[in-house]
N, C-alpha and C. Protein backbone atom coordinates (compact mmCIF):
# COMPACT_ATOMS: atom_id res chain seq x y z
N UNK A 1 40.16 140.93 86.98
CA UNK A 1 39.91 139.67 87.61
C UNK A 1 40.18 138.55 86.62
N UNK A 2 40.83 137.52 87.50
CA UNK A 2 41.20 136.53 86.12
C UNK A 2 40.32 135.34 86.38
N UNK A 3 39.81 135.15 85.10
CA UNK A 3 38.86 133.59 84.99
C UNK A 3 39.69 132.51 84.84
N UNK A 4 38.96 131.48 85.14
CA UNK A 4 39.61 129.97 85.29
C UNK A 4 40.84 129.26 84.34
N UNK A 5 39.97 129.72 82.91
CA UNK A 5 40.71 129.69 81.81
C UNK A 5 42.00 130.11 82.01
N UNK A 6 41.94 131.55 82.04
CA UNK A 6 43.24 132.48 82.41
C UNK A 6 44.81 131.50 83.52
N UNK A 7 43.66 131.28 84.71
CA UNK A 7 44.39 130.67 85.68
C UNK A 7 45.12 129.42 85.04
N UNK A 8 44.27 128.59 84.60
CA UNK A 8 44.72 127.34 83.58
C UNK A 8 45.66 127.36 82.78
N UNK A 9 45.52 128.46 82.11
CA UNK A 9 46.79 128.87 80.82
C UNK A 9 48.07 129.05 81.58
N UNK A 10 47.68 129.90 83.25
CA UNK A 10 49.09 130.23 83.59
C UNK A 10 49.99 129.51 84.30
N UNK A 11 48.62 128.46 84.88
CA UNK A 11 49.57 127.27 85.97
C UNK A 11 50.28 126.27 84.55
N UNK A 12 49.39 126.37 83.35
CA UNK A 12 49.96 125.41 82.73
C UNK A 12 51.51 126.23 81.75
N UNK A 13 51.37 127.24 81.50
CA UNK A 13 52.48 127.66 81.07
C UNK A 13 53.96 127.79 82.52
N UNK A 14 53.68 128.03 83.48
CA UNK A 14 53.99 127.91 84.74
C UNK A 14 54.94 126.48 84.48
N UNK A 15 54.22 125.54 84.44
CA UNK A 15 54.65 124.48 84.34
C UNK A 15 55.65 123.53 82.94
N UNK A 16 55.45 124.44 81.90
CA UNK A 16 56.44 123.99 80.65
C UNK A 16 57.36 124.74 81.30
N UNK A 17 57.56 125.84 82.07
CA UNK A 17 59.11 126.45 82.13
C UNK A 17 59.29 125.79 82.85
N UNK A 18 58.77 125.09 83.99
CA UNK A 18 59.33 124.67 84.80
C UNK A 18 60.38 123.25 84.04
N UNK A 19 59.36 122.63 83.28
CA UNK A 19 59.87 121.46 82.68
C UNK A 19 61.24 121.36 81.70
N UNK A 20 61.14 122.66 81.35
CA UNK A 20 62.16 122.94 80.38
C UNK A 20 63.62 123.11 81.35
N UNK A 21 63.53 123.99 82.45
CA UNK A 21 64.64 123.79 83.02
C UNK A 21 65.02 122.26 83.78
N UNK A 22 64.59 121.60 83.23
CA UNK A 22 64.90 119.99 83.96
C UNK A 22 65.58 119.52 83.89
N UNK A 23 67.12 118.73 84.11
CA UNK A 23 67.99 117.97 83.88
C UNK A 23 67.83 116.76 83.62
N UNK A 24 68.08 116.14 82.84
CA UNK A 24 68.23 114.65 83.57
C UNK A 24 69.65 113.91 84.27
N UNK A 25 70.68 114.91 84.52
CA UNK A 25 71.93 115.03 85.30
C UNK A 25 71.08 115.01 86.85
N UNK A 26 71.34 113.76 87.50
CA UNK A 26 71.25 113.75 89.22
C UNK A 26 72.35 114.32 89.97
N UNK A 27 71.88 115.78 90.64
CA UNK A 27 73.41 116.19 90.88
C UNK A 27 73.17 115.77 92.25
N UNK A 28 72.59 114.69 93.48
CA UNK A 28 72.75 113.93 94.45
C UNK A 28 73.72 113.09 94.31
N UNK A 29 73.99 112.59 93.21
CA UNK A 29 74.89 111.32 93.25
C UNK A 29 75.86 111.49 92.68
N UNK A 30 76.65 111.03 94.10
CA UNK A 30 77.93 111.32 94.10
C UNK A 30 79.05 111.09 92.77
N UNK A 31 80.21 111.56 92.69
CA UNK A 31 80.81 111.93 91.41
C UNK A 31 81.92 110.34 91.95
N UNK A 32 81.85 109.81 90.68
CA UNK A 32 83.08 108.51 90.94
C UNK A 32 84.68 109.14 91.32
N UNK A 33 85.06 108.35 92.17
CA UNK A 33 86.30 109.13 92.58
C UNK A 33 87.22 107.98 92.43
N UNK A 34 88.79 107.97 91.93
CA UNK A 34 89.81 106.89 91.44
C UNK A 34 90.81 106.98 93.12
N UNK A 35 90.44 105.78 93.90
CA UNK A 35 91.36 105.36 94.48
C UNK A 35 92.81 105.12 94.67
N UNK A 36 94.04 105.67 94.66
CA UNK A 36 95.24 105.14 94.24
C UNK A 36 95.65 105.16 95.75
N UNK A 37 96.03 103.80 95.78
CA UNK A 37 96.87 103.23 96.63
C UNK A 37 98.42 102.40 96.57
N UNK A 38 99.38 102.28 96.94
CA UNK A 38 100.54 101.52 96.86
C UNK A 38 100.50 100.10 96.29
N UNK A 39 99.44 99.41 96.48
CA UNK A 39 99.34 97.94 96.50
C UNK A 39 98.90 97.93 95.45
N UNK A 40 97.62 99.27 94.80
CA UNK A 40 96.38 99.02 93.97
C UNK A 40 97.23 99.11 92.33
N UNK A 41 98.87 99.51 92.06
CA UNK A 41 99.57 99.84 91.05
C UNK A 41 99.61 98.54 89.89
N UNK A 42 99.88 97.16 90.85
CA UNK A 42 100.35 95.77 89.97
C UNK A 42 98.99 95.27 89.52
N UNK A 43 97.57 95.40 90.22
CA UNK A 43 96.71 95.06 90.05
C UNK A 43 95.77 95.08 88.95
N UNK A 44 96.44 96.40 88.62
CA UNK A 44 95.07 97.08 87.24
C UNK A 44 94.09 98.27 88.02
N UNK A 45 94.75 99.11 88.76
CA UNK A 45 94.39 99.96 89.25
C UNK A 45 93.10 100.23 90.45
N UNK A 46 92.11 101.05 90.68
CA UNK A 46 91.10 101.26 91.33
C UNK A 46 90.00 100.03 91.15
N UNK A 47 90.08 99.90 89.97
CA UNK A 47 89.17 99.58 89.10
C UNK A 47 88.91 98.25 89.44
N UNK A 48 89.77 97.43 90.18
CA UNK A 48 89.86 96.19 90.41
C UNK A 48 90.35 94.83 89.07
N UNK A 49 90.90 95.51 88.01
CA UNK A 49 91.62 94.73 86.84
C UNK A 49 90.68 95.08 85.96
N UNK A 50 89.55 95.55 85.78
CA UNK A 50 88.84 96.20 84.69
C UNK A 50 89.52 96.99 83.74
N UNK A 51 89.81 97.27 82.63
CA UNK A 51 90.20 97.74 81.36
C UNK A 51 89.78 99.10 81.21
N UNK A 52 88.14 99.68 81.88
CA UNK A 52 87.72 100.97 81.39
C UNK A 52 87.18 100.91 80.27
N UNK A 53 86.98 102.43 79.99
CA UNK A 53 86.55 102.49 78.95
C UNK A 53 87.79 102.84 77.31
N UNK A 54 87.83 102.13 76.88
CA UNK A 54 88.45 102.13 75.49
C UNK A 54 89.91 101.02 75.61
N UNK A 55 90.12 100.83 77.26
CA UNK A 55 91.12 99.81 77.47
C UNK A 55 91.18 98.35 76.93
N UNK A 56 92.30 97.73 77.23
CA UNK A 56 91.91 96.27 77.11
C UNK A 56 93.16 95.29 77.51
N UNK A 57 92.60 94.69 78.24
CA UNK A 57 93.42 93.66 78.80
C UNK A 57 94.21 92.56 78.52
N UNK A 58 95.10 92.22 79.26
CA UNK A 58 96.15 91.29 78.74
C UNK A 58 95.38 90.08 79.48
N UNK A 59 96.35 89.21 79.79
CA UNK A 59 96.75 87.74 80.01
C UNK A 59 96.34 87.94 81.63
N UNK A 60 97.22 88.67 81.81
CA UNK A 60 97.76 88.60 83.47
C UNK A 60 96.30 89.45 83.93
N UNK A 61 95.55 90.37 83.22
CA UNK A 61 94.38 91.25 83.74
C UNK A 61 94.60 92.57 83.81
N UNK A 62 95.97 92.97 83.62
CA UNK A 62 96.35 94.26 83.52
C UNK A 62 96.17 95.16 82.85
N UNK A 63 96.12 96.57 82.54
CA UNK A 63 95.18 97.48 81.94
C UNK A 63 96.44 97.44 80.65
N UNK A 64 97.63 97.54 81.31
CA UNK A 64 98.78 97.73 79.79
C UNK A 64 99.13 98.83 80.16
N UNK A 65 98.94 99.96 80.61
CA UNK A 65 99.34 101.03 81.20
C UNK A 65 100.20 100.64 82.57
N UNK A 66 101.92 101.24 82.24
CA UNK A 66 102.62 100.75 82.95
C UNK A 66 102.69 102.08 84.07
N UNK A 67 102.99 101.45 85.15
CA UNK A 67 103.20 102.75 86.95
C UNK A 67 104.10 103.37 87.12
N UNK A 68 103.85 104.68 87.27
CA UNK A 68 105.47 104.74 87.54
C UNK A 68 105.28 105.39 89.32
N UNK A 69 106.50 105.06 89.53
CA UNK A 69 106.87 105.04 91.36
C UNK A 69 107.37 106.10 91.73
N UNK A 70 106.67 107.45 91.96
CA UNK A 70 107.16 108.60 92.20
C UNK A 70 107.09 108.71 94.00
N UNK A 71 107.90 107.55 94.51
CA UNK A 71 108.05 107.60 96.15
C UNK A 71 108.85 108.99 96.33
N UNK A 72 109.80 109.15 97.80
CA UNK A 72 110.69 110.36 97.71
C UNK A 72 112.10 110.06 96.65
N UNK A 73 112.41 109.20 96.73
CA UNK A 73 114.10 109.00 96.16
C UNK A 73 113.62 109.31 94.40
N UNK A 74 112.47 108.47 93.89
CA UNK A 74 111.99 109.04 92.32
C UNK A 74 111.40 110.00 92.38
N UNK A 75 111.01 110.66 93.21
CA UNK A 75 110.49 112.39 92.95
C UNK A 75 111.56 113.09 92.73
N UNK A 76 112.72 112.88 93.52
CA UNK A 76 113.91 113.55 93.83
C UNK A 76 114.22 113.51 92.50
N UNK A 77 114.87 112.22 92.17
CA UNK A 77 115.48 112.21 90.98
C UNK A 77 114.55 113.01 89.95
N UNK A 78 113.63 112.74 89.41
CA UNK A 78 112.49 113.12 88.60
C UNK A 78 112.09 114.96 88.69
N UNK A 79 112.44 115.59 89.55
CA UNK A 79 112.32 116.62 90.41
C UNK A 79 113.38 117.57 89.80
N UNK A 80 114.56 117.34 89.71
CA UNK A 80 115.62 117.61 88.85
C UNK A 80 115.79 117.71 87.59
N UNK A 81 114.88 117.04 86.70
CA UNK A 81 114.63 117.07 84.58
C UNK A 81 113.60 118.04 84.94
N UNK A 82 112.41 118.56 85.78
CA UNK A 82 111.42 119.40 85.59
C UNK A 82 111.82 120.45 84.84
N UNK A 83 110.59 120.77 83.76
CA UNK A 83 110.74 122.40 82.73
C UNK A 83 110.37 123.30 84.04
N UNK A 84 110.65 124.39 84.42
CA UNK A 84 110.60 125.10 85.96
C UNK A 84 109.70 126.45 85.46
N UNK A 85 109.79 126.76 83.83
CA UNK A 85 109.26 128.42 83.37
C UNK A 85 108.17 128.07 83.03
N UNK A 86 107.23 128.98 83.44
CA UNK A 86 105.92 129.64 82.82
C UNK A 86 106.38 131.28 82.07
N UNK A 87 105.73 131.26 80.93
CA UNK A 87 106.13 132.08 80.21
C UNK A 87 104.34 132.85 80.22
N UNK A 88 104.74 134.31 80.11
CA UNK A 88 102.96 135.05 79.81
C UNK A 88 103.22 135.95 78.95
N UNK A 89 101.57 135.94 78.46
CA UNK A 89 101.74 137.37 77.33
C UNK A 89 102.32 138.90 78.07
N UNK A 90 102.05 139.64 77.01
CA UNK A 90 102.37 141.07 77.85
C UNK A 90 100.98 141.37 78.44
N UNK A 91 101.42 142.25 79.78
CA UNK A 91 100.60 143.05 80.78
C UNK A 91 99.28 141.63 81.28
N UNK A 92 100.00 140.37 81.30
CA UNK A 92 98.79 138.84 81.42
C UNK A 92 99.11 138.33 82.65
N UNK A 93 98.74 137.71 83.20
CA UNK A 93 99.20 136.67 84.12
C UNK A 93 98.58 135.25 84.32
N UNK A 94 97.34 135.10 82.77
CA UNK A 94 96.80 134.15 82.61
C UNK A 94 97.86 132.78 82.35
N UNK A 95 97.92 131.74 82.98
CA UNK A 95 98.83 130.89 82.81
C UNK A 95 98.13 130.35 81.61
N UNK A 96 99.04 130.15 80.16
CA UNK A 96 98.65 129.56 79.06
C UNK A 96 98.41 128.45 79.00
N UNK A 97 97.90 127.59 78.40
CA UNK A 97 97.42 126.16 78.00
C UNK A 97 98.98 125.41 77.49
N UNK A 98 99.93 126.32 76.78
CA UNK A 98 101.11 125.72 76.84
C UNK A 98 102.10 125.43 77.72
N UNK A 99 101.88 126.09 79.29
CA UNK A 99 102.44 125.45 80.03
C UNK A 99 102.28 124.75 80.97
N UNK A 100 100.67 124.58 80.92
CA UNK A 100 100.26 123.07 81.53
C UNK A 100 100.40 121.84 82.13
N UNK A 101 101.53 121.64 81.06
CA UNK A 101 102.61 120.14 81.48
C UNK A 101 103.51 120.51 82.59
N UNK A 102 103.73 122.02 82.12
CA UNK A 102 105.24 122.17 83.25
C UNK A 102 104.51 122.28 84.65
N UNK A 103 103.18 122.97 84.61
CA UNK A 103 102.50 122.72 86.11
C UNK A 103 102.14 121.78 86.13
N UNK A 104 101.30 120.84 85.83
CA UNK A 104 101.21 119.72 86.28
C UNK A 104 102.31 118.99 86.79
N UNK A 105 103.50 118.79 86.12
CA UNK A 105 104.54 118.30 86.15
C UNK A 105 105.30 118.41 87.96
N UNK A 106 105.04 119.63 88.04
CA UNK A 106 105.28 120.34 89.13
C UNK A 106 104.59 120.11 90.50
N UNK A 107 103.70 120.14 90.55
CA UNK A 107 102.10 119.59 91.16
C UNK A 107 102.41 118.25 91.73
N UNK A 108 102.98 117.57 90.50
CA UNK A 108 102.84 115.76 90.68
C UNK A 108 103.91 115.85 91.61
N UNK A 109 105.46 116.30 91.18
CA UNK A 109 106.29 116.21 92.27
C UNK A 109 105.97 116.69 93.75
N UNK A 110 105.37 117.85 93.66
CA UNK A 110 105.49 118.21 95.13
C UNK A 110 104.37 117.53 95.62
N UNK A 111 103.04 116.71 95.39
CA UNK A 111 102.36 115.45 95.71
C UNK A 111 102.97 114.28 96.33
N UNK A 112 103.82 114.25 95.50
CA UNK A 112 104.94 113.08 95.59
C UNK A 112 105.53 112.88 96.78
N UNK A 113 106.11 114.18 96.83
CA UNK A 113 106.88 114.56 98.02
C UNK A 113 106.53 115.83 99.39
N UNK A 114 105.90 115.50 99.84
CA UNK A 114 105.47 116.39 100.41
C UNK A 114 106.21 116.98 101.33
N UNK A 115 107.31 117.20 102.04
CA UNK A 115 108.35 117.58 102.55
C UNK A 115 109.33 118.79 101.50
N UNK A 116 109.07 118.64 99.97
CA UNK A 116 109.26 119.32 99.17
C UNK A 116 108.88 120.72 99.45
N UNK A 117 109.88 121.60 98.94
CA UNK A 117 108.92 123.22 98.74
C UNK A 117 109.67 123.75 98.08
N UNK A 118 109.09 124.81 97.61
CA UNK A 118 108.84 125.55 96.47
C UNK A 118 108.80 127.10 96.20
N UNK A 119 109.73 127.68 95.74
CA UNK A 119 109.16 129.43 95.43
C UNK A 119 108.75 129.63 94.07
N UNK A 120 107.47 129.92 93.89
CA UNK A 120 107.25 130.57 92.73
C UNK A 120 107.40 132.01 92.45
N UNK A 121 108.59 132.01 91.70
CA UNK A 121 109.15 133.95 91.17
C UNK A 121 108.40 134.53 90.44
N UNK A 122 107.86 135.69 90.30
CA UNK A 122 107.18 136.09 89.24
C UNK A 122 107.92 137.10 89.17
N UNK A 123 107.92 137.10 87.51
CA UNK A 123 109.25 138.31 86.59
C UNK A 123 108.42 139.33 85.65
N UNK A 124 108.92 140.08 85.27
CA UNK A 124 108.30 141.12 84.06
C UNK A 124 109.29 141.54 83.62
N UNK A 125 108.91 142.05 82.36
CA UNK A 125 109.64 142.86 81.61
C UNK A 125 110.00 144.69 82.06
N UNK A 126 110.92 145.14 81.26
CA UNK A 126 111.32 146.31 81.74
C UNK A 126 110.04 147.45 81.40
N UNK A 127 109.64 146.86 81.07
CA UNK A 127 108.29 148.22 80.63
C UNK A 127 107.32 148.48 81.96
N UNK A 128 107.18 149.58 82.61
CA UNK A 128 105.88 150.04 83.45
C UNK A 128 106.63 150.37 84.82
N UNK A 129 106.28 151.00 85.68
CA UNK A 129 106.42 151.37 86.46
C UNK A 129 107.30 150.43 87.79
N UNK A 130 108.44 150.74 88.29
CA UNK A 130 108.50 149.56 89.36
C UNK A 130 107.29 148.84 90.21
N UNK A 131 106.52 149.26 90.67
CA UNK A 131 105.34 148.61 91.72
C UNK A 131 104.36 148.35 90.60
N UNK A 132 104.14 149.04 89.23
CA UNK A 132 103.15 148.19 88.75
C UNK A 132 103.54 146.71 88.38
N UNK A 133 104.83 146.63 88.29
CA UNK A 133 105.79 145.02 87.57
C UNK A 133 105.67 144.55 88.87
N UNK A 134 106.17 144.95 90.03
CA UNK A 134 106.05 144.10 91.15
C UNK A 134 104.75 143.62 91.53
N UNK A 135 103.49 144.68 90.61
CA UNK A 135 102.07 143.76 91.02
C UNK A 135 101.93 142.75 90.41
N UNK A 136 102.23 142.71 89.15
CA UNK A 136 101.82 142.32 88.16
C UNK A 136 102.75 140.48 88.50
N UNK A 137 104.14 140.68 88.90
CA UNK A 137 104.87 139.78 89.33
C UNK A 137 104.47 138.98 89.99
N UNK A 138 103.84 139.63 91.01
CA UNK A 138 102.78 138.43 92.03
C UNK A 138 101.87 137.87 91.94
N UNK A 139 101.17 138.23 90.79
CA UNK A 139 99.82 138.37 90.42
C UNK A 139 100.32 136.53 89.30
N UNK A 140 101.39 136.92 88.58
CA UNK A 140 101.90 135.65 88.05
C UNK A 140 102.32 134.49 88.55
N UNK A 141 103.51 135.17 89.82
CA UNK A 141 103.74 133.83 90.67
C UNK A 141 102.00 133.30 91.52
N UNK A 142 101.18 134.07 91.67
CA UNK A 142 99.97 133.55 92.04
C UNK A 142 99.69 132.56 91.97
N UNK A 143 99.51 133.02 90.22
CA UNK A 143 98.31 131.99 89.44
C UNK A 143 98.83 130.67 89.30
N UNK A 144 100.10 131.00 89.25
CA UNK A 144 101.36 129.65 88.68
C UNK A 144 101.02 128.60 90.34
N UNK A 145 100.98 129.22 91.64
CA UNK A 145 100.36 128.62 92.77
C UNK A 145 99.31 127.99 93.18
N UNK A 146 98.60 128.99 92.53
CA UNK A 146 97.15 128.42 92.41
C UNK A 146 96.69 127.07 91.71
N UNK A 147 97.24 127.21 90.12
CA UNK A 147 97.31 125.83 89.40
C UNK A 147 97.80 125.02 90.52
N UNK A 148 99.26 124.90 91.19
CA UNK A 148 99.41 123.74 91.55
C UNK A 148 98.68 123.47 92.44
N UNK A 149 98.40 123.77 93.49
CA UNK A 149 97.46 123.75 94.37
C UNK A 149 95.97 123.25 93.53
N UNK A 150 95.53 123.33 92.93
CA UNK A 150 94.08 122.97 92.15
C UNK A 150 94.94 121.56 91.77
N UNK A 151 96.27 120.64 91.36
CA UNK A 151 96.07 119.66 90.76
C UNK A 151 96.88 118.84 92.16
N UNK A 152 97.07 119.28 93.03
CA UNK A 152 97.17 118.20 94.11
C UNK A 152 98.38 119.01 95.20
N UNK A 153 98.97 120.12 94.95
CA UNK A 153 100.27 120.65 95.44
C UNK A 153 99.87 121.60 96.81
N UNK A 154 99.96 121.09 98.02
CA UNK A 154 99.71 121.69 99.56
C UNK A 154 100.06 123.23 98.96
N UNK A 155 99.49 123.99 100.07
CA UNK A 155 99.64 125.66 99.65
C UNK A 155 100.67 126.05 100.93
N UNK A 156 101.06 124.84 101.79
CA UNK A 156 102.45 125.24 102.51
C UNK A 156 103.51 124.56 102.30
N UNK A 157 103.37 123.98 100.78
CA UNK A 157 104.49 123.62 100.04
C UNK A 157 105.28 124.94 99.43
N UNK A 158 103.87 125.73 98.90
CA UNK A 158 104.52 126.58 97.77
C UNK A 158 104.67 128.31 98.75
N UNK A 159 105.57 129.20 98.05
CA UNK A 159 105.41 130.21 98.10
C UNK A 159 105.69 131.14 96.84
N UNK A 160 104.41 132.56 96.71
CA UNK A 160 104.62 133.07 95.74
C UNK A 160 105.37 134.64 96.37
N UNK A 161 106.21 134.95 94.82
CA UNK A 161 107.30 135.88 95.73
C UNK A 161 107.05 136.84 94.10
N UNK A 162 107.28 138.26 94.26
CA UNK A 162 107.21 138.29 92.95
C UNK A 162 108.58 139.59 92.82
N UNK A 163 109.78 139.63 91.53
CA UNK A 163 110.78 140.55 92.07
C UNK A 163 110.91 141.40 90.50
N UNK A 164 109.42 141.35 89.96
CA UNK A 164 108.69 142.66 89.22
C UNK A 164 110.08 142.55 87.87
N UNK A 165 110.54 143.55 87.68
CA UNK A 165 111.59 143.76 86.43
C UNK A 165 113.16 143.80 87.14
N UNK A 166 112.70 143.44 88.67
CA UNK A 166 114.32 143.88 88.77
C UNK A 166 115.50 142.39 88.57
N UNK A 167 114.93 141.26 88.02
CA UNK A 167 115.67 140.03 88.11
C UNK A 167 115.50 139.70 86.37
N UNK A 168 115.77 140.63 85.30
CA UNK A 168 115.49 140.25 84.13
C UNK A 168 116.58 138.53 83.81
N UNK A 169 115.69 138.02 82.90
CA UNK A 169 116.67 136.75 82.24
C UNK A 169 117.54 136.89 81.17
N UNK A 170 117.19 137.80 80.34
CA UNK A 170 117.70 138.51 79.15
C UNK A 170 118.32 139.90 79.21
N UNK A 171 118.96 140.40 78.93
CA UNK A 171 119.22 141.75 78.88
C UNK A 171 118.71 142.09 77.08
N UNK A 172 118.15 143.71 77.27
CA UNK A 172 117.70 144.03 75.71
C UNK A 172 116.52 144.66 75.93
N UNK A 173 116.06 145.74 75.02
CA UNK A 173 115.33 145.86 74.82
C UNK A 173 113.72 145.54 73.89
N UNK A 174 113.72 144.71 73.38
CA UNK A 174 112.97 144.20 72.32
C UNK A 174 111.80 143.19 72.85
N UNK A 175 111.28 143.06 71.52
CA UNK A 175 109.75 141.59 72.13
C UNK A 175 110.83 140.67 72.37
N UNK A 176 112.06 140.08 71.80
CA UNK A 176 112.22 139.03 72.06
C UNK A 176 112.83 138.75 73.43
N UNK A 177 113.36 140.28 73.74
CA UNK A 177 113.81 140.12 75.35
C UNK A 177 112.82 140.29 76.03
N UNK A 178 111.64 140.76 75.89
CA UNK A 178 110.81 140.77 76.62
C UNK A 178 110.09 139.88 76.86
N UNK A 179 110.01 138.65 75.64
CA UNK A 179 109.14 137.86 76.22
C UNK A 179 109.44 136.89 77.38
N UNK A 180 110.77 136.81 76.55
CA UNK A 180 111.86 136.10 77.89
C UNK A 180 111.62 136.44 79.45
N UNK A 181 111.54 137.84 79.97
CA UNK A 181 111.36 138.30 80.75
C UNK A 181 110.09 138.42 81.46
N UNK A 182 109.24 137.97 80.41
CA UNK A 182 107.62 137.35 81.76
C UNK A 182 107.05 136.70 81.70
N UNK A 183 108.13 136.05 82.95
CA UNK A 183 107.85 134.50 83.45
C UNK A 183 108.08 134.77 85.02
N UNK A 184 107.12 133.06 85.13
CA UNK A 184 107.46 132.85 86.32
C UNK A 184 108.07 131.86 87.01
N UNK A 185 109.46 132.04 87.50
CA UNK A 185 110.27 130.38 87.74
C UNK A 185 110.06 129.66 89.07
N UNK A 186 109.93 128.14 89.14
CA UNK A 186 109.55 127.69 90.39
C UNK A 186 110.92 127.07 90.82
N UNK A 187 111.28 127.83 91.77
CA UNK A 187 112.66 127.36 92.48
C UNK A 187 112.65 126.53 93.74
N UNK A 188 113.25 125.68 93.51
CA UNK A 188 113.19 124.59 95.04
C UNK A 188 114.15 125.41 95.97
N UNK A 189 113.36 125.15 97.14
CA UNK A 189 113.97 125.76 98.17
C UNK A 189 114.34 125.27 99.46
């Protein structure tokens, strides 16, 4: 049977855990979200001519950060210089931190343009079984989908296709042909 004391100790220990898991992060309120509109570009952005944080303003009120106009005719053009390869380790399909730019890059255009589309190939090297490269192939063009899709790119823009070891880029046997060989290329279609 527990005495008062007891009870006391436990509502009050009860209550430091409780306190300890406490935030002071309000996750009710809502997360700021950046407006971009056509008009909002000459202005100084969302922001209404505000600078931000670490910015600073000119004459005219402008942030100094110049726009660029990725309508259809500059996607197009712009659409055409894109880096198109994702490159992966062996037996990976983790998309690396080094090719980042080329998805994003990718992402922004087909945003841009939404009438745009897209095959993402996924390749392997000659090592492993035919159907394990063809998993593994898809499993790359996936992820390479997935990114774009997470930074703004419709998922009936893109399609992932994957054609395993039988479309090598290199001929050879070695790391250096191999590394060549697993990737995944995004082909306009």
């Amino acid at each position: 049977m527990m005495t008062k004391s007891t009870l006391s100790l436990a509502a009050l220990a009860a209550a430091a855990l409780l306190a300890g898991c406490s935030s002071p992060v309000k996750l009710d309120t809502p997360a700021p979200v950046e407006t971009r509109t056509p008009g909002a570009a000459g202005s100084g952005g969302a922001a209404g001519g505000s600078a931000g944080a670490g910015g600073s303003t000119g004459a005219a009120g402008q942030s100094g950060v110049a726009s660029v106009d990725l309508s259809k005719s500059g996607a197009a053009g712009a659409a055409g210089n894109l880096q198109r390869t994702v490159y992966f380790d062996f037996d990976s399909f983790v998309v690396k931190d080094d090719y980042r730019p080329v998805v994003e890059s990718n992402a922004k255009a087909l945003s841009a343009d939404r009438t745009r589309k897209v095959s993402v190939e996924g390749h392997t090297d000659e090592r492993g079984s035919r159907e394990y490269n063809l998993a593994l192939g898809q499993k790359r063009a996936e992820a390479v989908t997935r990114a774009m899709a997470l930074l703004g790119a419709n998922d009936s823009q893109m399609e992932a296709v994957s054609f395993g070891k039988e479309r090598p880029a290199v001929s050879g046997s070695g790391e250096e042909a191999w590394a060549k060989n697993r990737r995944a290329e995004i082909v306009s279609r």
